[in-house]
C-alpha atoms as a PDB file:
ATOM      1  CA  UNK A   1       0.000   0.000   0.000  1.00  0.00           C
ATOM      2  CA  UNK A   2       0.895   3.339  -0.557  1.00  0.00           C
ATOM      3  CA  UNK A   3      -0.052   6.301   1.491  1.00  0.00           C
ATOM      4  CA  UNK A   4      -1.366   9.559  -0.177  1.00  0.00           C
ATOM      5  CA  UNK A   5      -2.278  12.949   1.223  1.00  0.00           C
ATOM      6  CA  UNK A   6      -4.875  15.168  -0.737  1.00  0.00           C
ATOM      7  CA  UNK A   7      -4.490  19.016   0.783  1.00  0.00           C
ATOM      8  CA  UNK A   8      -6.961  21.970   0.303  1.00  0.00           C
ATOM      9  CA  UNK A   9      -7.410  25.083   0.812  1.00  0.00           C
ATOM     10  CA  UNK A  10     -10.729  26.605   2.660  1.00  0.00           C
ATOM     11  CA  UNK A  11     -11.397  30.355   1.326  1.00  0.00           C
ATOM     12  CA  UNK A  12      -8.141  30.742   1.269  1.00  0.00           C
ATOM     13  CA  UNK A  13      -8.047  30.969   5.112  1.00  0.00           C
ATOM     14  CA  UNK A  14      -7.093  27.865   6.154  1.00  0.00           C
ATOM     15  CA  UNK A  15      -5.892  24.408   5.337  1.00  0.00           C
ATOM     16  CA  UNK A  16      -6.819  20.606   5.537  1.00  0.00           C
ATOM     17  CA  UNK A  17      -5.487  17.068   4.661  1.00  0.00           C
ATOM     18  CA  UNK A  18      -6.759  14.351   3.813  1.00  0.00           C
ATOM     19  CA  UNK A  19      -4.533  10.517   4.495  1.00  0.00           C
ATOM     20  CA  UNK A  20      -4.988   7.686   3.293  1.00  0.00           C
ATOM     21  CA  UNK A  21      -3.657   4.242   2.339  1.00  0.00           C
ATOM     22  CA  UNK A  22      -4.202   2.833  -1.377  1.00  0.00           C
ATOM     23  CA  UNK A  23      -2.402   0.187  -4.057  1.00  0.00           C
ATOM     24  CA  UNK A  24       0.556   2.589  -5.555  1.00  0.00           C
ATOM     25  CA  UNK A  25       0.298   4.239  -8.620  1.00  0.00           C
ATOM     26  CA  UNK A  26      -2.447   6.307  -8.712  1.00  0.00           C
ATOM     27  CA  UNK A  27      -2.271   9.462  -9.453  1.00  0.00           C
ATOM     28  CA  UNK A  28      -2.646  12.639  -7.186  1.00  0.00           C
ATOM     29  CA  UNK A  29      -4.685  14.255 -10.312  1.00  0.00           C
ATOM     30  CA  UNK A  30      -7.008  11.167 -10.369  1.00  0.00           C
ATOM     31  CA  UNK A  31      -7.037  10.605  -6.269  1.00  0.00           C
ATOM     32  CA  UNK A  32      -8.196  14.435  -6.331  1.00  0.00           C
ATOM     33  CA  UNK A  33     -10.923  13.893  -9.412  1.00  0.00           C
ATOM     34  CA  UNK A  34     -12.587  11.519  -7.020  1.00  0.00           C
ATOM     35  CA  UNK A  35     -13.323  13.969  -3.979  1.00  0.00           C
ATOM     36  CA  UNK A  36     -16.914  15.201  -3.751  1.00  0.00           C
ATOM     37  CA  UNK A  37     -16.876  18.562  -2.277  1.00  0.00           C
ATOM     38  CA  UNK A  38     -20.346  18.998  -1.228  1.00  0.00           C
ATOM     39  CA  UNK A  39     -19.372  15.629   0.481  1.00  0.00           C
ATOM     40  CA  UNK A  40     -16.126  16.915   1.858  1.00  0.00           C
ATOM     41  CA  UNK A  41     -17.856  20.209   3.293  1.00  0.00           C
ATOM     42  CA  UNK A  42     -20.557  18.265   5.086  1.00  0.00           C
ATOM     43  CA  UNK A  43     -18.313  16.011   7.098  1.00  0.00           C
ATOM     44  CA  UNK A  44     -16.114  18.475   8.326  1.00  0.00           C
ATOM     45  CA  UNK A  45     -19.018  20.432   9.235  1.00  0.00           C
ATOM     46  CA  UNK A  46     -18.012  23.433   6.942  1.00  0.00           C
ATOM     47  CA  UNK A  47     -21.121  24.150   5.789  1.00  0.00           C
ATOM     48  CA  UNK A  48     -22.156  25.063   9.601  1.00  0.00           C
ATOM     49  CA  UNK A  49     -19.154  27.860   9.644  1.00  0.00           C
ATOM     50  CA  UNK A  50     -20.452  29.056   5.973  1.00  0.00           C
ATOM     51  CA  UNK A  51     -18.747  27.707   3.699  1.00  0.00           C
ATOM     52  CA  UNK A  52     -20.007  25.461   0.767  1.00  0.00           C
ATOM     53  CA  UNK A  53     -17.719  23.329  -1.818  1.00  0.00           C
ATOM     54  CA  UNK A  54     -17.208  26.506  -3.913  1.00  0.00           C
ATOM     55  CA  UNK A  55     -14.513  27.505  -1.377  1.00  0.00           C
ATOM     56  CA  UNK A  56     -12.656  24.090  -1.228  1.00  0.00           C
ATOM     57  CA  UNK A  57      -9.497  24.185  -3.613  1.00  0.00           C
ATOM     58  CA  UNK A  58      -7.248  21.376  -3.912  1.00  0.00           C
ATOM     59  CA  UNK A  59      -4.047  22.307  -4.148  1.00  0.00           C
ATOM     60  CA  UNK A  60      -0.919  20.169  -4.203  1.00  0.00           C
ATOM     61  CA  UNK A  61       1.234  19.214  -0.712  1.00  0.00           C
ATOM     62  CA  UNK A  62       3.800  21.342  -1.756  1.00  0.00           C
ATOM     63  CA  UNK A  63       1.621  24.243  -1.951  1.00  0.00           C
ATOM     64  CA  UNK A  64      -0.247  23.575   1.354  1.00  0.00           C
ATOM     65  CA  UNK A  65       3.347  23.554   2.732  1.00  0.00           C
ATOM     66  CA  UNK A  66       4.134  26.823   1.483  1.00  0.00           C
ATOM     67  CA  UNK A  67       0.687  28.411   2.762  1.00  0.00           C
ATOM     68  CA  UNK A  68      -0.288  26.552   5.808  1.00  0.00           C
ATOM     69  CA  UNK A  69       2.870  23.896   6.809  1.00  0.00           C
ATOM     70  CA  UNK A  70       6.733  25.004   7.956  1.00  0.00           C
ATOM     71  CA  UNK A  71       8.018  24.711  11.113  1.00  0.00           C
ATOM     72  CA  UNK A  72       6.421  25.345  14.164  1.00  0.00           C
ATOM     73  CA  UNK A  73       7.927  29.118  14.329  1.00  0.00           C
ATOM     74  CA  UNK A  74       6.667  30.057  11.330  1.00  0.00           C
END
């Protein structure tokens, strides 16, 4: 198994992850065409703090390392 990590971005104001186990070689394009945002908002109880899946980006770890990751002084 390999393990994969799928990151957004909420509004642009904060982060989240997503982990998970899977057979290697798939994709982080195709794990990331199979996330249903309206899905994704509801069970992290977005929707409650107003947001809806028009404010979910993925972006790529890399990016939500740059924006939201670093070490703990930063």
């Amino acid at each position: 198994m390999a393990e994969y990590k799928i990151c957004f971005s909420v509004a642009g104001a904060f982060g989240a992850q997503i982990r998970f186990e899977a057979k290697p070689g798939v994709s982080y394009e195709d794990a990331t065409a199979s996330i249903n945002k309206e899905n994704l908002v509801r069970l992290m109880c977005l929707d409650a703090l107003g947001y809806s899946a028009k404010d979910i980006e993925v972006i790529t770890p890399e990016q939500y390392e740059a924006k939201f990751g670093g070490d703990e002084d930063g």
